[in-house]
C-alpha atoms as a PDB file:
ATOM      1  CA  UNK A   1     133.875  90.493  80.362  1.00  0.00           C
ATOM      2  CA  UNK A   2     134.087  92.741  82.996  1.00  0.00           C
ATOM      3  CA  UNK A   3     130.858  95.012  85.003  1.00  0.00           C
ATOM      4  CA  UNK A   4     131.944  97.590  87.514  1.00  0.00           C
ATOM      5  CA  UNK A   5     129.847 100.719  88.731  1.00  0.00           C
ATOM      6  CA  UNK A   6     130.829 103.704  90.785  1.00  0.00           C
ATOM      7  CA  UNK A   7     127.561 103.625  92.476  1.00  0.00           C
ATOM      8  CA  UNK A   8     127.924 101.035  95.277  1.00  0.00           C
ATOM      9  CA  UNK A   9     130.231  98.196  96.053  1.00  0.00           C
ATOM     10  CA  UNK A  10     129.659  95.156  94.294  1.00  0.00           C
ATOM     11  CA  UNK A  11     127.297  92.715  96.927  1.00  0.00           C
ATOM     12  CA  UNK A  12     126.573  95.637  99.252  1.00  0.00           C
ATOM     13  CA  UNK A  13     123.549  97.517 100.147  1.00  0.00           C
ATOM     14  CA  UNK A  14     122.380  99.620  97.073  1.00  0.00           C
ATOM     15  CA  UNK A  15     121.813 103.522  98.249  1.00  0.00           C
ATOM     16  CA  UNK A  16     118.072 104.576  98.657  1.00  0.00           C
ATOM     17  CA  UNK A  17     118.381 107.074  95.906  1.00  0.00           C
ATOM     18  CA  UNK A  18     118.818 104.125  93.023  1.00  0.00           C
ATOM     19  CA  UNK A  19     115.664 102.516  94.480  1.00  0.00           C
ATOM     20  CA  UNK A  20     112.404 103.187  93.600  1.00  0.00           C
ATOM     21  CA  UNK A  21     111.124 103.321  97.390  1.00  0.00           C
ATOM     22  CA  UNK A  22     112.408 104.008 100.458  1.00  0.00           C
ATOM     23  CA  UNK A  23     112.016 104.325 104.384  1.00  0.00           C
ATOM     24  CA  UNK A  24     109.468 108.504 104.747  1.00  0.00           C
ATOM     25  CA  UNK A  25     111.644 110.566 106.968  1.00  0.00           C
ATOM     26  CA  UNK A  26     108.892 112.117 107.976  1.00  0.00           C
ATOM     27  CA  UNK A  27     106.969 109.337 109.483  1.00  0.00           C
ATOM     28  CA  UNK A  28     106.904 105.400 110.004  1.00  0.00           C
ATOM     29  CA  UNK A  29     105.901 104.465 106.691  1.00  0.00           C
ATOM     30  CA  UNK A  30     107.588 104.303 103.278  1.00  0.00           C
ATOM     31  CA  UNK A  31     107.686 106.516 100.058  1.00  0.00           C
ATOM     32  CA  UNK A  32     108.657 106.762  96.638  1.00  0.00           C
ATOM     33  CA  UNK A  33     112.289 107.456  96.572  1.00  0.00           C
ATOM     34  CA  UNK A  34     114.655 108.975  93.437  1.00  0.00           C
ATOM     35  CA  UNK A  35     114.577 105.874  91.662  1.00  0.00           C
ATOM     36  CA  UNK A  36     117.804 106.975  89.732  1.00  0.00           C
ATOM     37  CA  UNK A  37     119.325 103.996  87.782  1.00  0.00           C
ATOM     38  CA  UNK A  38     122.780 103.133  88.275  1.00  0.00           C
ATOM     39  CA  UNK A  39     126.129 104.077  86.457  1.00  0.00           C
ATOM     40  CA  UNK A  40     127.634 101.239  85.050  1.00  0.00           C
ATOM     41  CA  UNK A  41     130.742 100.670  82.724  1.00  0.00           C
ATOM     42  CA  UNK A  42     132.389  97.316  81.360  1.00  0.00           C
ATOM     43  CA  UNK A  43     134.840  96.572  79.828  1.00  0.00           C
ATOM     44  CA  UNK A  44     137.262  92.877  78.160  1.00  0.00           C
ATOM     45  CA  UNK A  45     134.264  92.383  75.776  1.00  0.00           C
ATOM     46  CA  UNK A  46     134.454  89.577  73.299  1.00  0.00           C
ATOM     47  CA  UNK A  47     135.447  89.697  69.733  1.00  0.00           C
ATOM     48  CA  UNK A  48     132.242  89.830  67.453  1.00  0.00           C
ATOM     49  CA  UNK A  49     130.031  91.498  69.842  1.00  0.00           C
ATOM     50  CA  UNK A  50     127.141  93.431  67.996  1.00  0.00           C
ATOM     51  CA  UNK A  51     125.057  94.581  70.506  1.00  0.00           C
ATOM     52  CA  UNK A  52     124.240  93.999  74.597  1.00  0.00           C
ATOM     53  CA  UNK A  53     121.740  93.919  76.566  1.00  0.00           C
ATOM     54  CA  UNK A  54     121.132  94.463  80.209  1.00  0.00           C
ATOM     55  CA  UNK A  55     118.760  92.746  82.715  1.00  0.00           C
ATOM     56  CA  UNK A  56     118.179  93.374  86.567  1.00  0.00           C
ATOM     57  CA  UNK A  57     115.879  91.060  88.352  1.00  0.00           C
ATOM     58  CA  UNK A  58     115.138  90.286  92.130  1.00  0.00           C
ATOM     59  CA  UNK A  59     114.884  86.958  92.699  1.00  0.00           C
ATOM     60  CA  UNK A  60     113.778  87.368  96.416  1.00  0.00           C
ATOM     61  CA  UNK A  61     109.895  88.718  95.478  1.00  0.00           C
ATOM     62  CA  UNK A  62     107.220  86.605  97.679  1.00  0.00           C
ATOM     63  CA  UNK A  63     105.103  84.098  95.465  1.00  0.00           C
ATOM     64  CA  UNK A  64     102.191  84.967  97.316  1.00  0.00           C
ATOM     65  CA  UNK A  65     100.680  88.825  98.427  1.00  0.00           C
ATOM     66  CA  UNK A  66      99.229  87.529 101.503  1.00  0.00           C
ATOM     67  CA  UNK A  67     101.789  88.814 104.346  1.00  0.00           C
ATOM     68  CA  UNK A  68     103.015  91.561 101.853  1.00  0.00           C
ATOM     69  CA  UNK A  69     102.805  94.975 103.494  1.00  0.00           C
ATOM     70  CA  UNK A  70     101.167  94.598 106.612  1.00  0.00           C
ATOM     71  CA  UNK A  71     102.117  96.161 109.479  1.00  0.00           C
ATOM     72  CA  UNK A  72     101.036  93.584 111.961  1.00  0.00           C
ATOM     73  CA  UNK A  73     103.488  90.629 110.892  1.00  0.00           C
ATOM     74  CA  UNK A  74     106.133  89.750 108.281  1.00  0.00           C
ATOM     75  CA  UNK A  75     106.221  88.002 104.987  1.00  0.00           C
ATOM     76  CA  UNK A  76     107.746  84.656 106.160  1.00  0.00           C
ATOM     77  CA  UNK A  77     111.619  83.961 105.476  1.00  0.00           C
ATOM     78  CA  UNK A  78     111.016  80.236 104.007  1.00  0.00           C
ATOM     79  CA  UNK A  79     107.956  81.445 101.582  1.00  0.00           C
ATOM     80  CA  UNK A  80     109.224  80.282  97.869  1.00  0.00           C
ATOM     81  CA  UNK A  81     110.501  83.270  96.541  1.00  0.00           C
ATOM     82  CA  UNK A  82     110.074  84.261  92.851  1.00  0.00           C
ATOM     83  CA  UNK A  83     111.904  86.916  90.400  1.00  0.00           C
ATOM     84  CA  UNK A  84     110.609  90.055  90.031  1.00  0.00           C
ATOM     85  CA  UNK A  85     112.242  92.270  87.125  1.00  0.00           C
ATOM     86  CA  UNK A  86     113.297  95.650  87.348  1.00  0.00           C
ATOM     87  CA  UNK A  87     114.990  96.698  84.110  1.00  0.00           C
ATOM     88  CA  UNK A  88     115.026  95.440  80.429  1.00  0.00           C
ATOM     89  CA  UNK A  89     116.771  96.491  77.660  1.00  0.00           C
ATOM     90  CA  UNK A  90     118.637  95.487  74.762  1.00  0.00           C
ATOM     91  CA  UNK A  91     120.152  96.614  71.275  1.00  0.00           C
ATOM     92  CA  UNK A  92     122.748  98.751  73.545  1.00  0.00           C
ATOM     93  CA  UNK A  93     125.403  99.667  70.637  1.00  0.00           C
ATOM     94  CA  UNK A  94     128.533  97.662  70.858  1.00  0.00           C
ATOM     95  CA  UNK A  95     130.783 101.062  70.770  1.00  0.00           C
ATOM     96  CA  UNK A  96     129.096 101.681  74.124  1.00  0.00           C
ATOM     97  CA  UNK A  97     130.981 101.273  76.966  1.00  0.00           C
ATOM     98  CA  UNK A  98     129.140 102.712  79.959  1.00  0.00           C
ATOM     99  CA  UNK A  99     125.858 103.767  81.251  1.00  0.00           C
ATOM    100  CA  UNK A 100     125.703 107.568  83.434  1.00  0.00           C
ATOM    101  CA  UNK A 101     123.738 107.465  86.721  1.00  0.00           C
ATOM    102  CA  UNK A 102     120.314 109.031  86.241  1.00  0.00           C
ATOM    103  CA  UNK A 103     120.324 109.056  82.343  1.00  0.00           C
ATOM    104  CA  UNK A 104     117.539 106.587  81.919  1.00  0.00           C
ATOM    105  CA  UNK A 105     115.596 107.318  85.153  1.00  0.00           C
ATOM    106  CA  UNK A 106     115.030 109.890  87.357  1.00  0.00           C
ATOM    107  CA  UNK A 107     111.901 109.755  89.465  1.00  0.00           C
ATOM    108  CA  UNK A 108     109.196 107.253  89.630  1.00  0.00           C
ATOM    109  CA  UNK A 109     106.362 108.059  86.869  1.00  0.00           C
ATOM    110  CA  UNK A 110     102.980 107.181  87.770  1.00  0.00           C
ATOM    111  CA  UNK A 111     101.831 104.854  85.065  1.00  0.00           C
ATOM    112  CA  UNK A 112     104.955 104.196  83.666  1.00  0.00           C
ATOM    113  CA  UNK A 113     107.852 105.885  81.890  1.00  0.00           C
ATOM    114  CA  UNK A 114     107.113 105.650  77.731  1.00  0.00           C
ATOM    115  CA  UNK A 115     108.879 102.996  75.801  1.00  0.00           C
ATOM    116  CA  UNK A 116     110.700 101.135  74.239  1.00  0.00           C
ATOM    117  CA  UNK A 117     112.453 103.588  72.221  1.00  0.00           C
ATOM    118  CA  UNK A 118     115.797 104.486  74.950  1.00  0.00           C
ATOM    119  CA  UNK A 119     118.453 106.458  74.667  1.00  0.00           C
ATOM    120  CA  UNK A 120     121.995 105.327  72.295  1.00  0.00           C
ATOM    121  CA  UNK A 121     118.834 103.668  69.740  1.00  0.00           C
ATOM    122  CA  UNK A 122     118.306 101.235  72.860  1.00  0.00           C
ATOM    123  CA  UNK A 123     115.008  99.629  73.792  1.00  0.00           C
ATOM    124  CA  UNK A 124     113.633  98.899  76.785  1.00  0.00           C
ATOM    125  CA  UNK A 125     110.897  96.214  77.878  1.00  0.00           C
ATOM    126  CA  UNK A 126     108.811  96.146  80.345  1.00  0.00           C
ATOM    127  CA  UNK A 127     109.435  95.915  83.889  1.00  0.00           C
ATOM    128  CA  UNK A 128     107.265  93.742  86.768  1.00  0.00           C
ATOM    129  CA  UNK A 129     105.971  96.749  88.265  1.00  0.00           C
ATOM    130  CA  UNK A 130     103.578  96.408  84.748  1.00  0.00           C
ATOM    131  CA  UNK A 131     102.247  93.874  86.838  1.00  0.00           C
ATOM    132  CA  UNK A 132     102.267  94.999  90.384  1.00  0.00           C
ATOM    133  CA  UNK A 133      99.918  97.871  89.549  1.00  0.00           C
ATOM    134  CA  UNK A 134      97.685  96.734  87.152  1.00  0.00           C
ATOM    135  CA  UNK A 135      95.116  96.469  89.224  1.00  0.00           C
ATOM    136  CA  UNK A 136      95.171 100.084  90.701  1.00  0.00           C
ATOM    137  CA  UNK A 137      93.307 103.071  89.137  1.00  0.00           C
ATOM    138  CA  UNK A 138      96.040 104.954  89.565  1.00  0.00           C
ATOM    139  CA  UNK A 139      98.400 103.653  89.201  1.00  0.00           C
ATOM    140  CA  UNK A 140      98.067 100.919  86.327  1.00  0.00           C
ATOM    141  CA  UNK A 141     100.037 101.348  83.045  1.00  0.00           C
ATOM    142  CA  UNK A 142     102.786  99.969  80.986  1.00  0.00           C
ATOM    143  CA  UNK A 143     105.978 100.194  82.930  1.00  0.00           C
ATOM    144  CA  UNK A 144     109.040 100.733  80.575  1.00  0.00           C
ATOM    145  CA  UNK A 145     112.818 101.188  81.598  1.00  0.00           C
ATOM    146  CA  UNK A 146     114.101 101.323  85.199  1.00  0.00           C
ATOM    147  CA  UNK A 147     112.291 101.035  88.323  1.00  0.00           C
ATOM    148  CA  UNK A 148     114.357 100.072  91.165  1.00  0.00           C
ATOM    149  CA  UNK A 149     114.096  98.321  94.492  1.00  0.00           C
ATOM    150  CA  UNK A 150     110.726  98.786  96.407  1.00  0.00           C
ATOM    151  CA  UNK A 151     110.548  95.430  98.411  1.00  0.00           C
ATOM    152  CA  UNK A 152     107.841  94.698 101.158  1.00  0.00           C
ATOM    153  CA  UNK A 153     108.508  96.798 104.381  1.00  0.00           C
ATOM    154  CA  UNK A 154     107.930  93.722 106.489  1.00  0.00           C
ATOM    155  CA  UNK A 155     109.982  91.589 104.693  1.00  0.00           C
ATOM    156  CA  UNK A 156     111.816  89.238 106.620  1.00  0.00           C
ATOM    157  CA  UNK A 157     114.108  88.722 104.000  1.00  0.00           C
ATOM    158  CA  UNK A 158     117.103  90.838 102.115  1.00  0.00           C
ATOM    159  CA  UNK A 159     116.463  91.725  99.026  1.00  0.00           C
ATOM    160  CA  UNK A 160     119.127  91.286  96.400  1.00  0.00           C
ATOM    161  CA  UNK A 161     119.126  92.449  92.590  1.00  0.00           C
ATOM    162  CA  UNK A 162     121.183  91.057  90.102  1.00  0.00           C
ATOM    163  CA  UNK A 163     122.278  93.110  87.043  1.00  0.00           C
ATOM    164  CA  UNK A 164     123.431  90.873  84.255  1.00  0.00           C
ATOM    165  CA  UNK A 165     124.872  92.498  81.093  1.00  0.00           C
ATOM    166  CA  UNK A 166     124.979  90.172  77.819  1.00  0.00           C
ATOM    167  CA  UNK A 167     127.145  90.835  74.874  1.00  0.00           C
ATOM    168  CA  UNK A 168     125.461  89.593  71.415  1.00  0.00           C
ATOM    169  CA  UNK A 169     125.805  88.489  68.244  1.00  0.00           C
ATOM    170  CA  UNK A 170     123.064  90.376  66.605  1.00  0.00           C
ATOM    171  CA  UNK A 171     122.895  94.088  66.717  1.00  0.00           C
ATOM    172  CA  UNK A 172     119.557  94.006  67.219  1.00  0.00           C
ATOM    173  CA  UNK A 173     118.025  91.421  69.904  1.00  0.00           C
ATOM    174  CA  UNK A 174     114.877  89.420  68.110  1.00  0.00           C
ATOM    175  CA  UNK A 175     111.839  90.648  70.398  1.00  0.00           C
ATOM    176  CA  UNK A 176     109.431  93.121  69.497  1.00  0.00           C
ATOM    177  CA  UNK A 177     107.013  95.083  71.294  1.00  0.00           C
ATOM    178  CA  UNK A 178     106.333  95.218  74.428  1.00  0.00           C
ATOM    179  CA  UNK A 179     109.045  92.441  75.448  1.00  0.00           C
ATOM    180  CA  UNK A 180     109.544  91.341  79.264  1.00  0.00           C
ATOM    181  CA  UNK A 181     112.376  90.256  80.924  1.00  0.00           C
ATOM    182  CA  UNK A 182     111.649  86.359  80.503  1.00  0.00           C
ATOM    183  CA  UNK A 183     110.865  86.625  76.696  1.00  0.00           C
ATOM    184  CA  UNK A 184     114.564  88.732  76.475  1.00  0.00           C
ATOM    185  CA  UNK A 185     115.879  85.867  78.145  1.00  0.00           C
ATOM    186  CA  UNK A 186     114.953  83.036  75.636  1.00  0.00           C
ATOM    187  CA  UNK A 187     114.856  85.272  72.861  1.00  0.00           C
ATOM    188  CA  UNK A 188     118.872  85.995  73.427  1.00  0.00           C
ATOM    189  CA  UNK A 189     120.043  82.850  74.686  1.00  0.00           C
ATOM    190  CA  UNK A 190     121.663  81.366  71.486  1.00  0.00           C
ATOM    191  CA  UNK A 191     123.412  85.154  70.768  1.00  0.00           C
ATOM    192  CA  UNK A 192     124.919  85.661  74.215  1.00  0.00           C
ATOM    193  CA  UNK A 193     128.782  85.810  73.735  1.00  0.00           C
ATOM    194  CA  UNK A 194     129.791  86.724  77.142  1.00  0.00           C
ATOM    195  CA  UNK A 195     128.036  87.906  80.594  1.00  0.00           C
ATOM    196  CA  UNK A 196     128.951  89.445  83.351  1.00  0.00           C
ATOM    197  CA  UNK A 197     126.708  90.580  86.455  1.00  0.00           C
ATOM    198  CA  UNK A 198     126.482  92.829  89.129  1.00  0.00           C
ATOM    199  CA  UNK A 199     124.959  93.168  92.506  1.00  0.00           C
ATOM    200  CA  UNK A 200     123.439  94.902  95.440  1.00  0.00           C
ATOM    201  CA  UNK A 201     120.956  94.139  98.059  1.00  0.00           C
ATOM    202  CA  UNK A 202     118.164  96.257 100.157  1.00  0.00           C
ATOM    203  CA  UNK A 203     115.160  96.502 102.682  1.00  0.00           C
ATOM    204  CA  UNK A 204     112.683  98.366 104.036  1.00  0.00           C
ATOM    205  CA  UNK A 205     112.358  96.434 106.776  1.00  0.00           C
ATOM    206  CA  UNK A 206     113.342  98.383 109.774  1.00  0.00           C
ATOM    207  CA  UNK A 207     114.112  95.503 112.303  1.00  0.00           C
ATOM    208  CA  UNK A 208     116.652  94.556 109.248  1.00  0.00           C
ATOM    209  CA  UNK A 209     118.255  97.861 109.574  1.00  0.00           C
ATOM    210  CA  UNK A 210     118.551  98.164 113.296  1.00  0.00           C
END
């Protein structure tokens, strides 16, 4: 199976306007950015596949908050690292064979985006960012669909985000509710036909950028 997307070049940085923050223009800080997901379009699927689903994760998120967004130092580059998920969603038709930029996200949503009814009788699952503001008044809510990158500004570390899409047995994937990305994992494991993934990395970091 193959996964190709207009948006970037497989491995390479992923343009600010597919992540969910980026570097303020208009000062030294960061903001939310157009958090548009990605086009993507496959293609050499395997015979029998019912349904797919499609996962992006980070697996460069620091295991600890300590460091995390202060301006007076830098998370550490040998801290464990931990994944961090950034889109669920599964029971993609099998007569599907791409995904437009923008059509699932455009903007961040305070609180989260509604869910998991998606577009093409899709479903999405939660993302981390569920997580990452559930302790803030304002920001606190269930977090469905896309959200992309928004790593620590003082990162010492790239970023990179892995989009995996599965093809399935089963036309519809066996979670329910308000799945995550680790449940959909487990939960589709003995229905995955083929894979195929996709990459991009990104910072905030400015001494990163140059």
């Amino acid at each position: 199976m193959k996964l190709w997307s207009d948006s970037w070049i497989n491995g390479e940085p992923i343009p600010p306007h597919y992540a969910a923050g980026k570097l303020d223009p208009a000062g030294a800080g960061v903001t939310f950015s157009d958090n548009l997901n990605p086009h993507f379009g496959w293609s050499d699927v395997p015979v029998g596949t019912q349904s797919f689903a499609l996962i992006c994760h980070d697996f460069d998120v620091p295991s600890r908050g300590d460091d995390v967004n202060q301006a007076d130092r830098e998370v550490p580059a040998d801290l464990p690292r931990v994944d961090f998920f950034h889109w669920v969603m599964i029971d993609l038709p099998a007569s599907l064979a791409q995904i437009v930029e923008g059509e699932f996200s455009r903007g961040f949503t305070a609180r989260g985006k509604s869910g998991p009814a998606a577009l093409h009788g899709a479903r999405h699952g939660l993302n981390d960012y569920t997580g990452w503001f559930a302790d803030d008044k304002a920001m606190a809510g269930d977090y469905f669909g896309y959200d992309g990158p928004f790593p620590p500004f003082n990162d010492s570390l790239v970023h990179h985000y892995v989009f995996t899409l599965y093809a399935l047995s089963v036309a519809r994937a066996p979670v329910e509710g308000a799945f995550t990305g680790p449940q959909v994992r487990q939960a589709i494991y003995p229905h995955v036909l083929g894979e195929a993934t996709y990459s991009g990395t990104y910072t905030l970091n400015r001494r990163l950028l140059g």
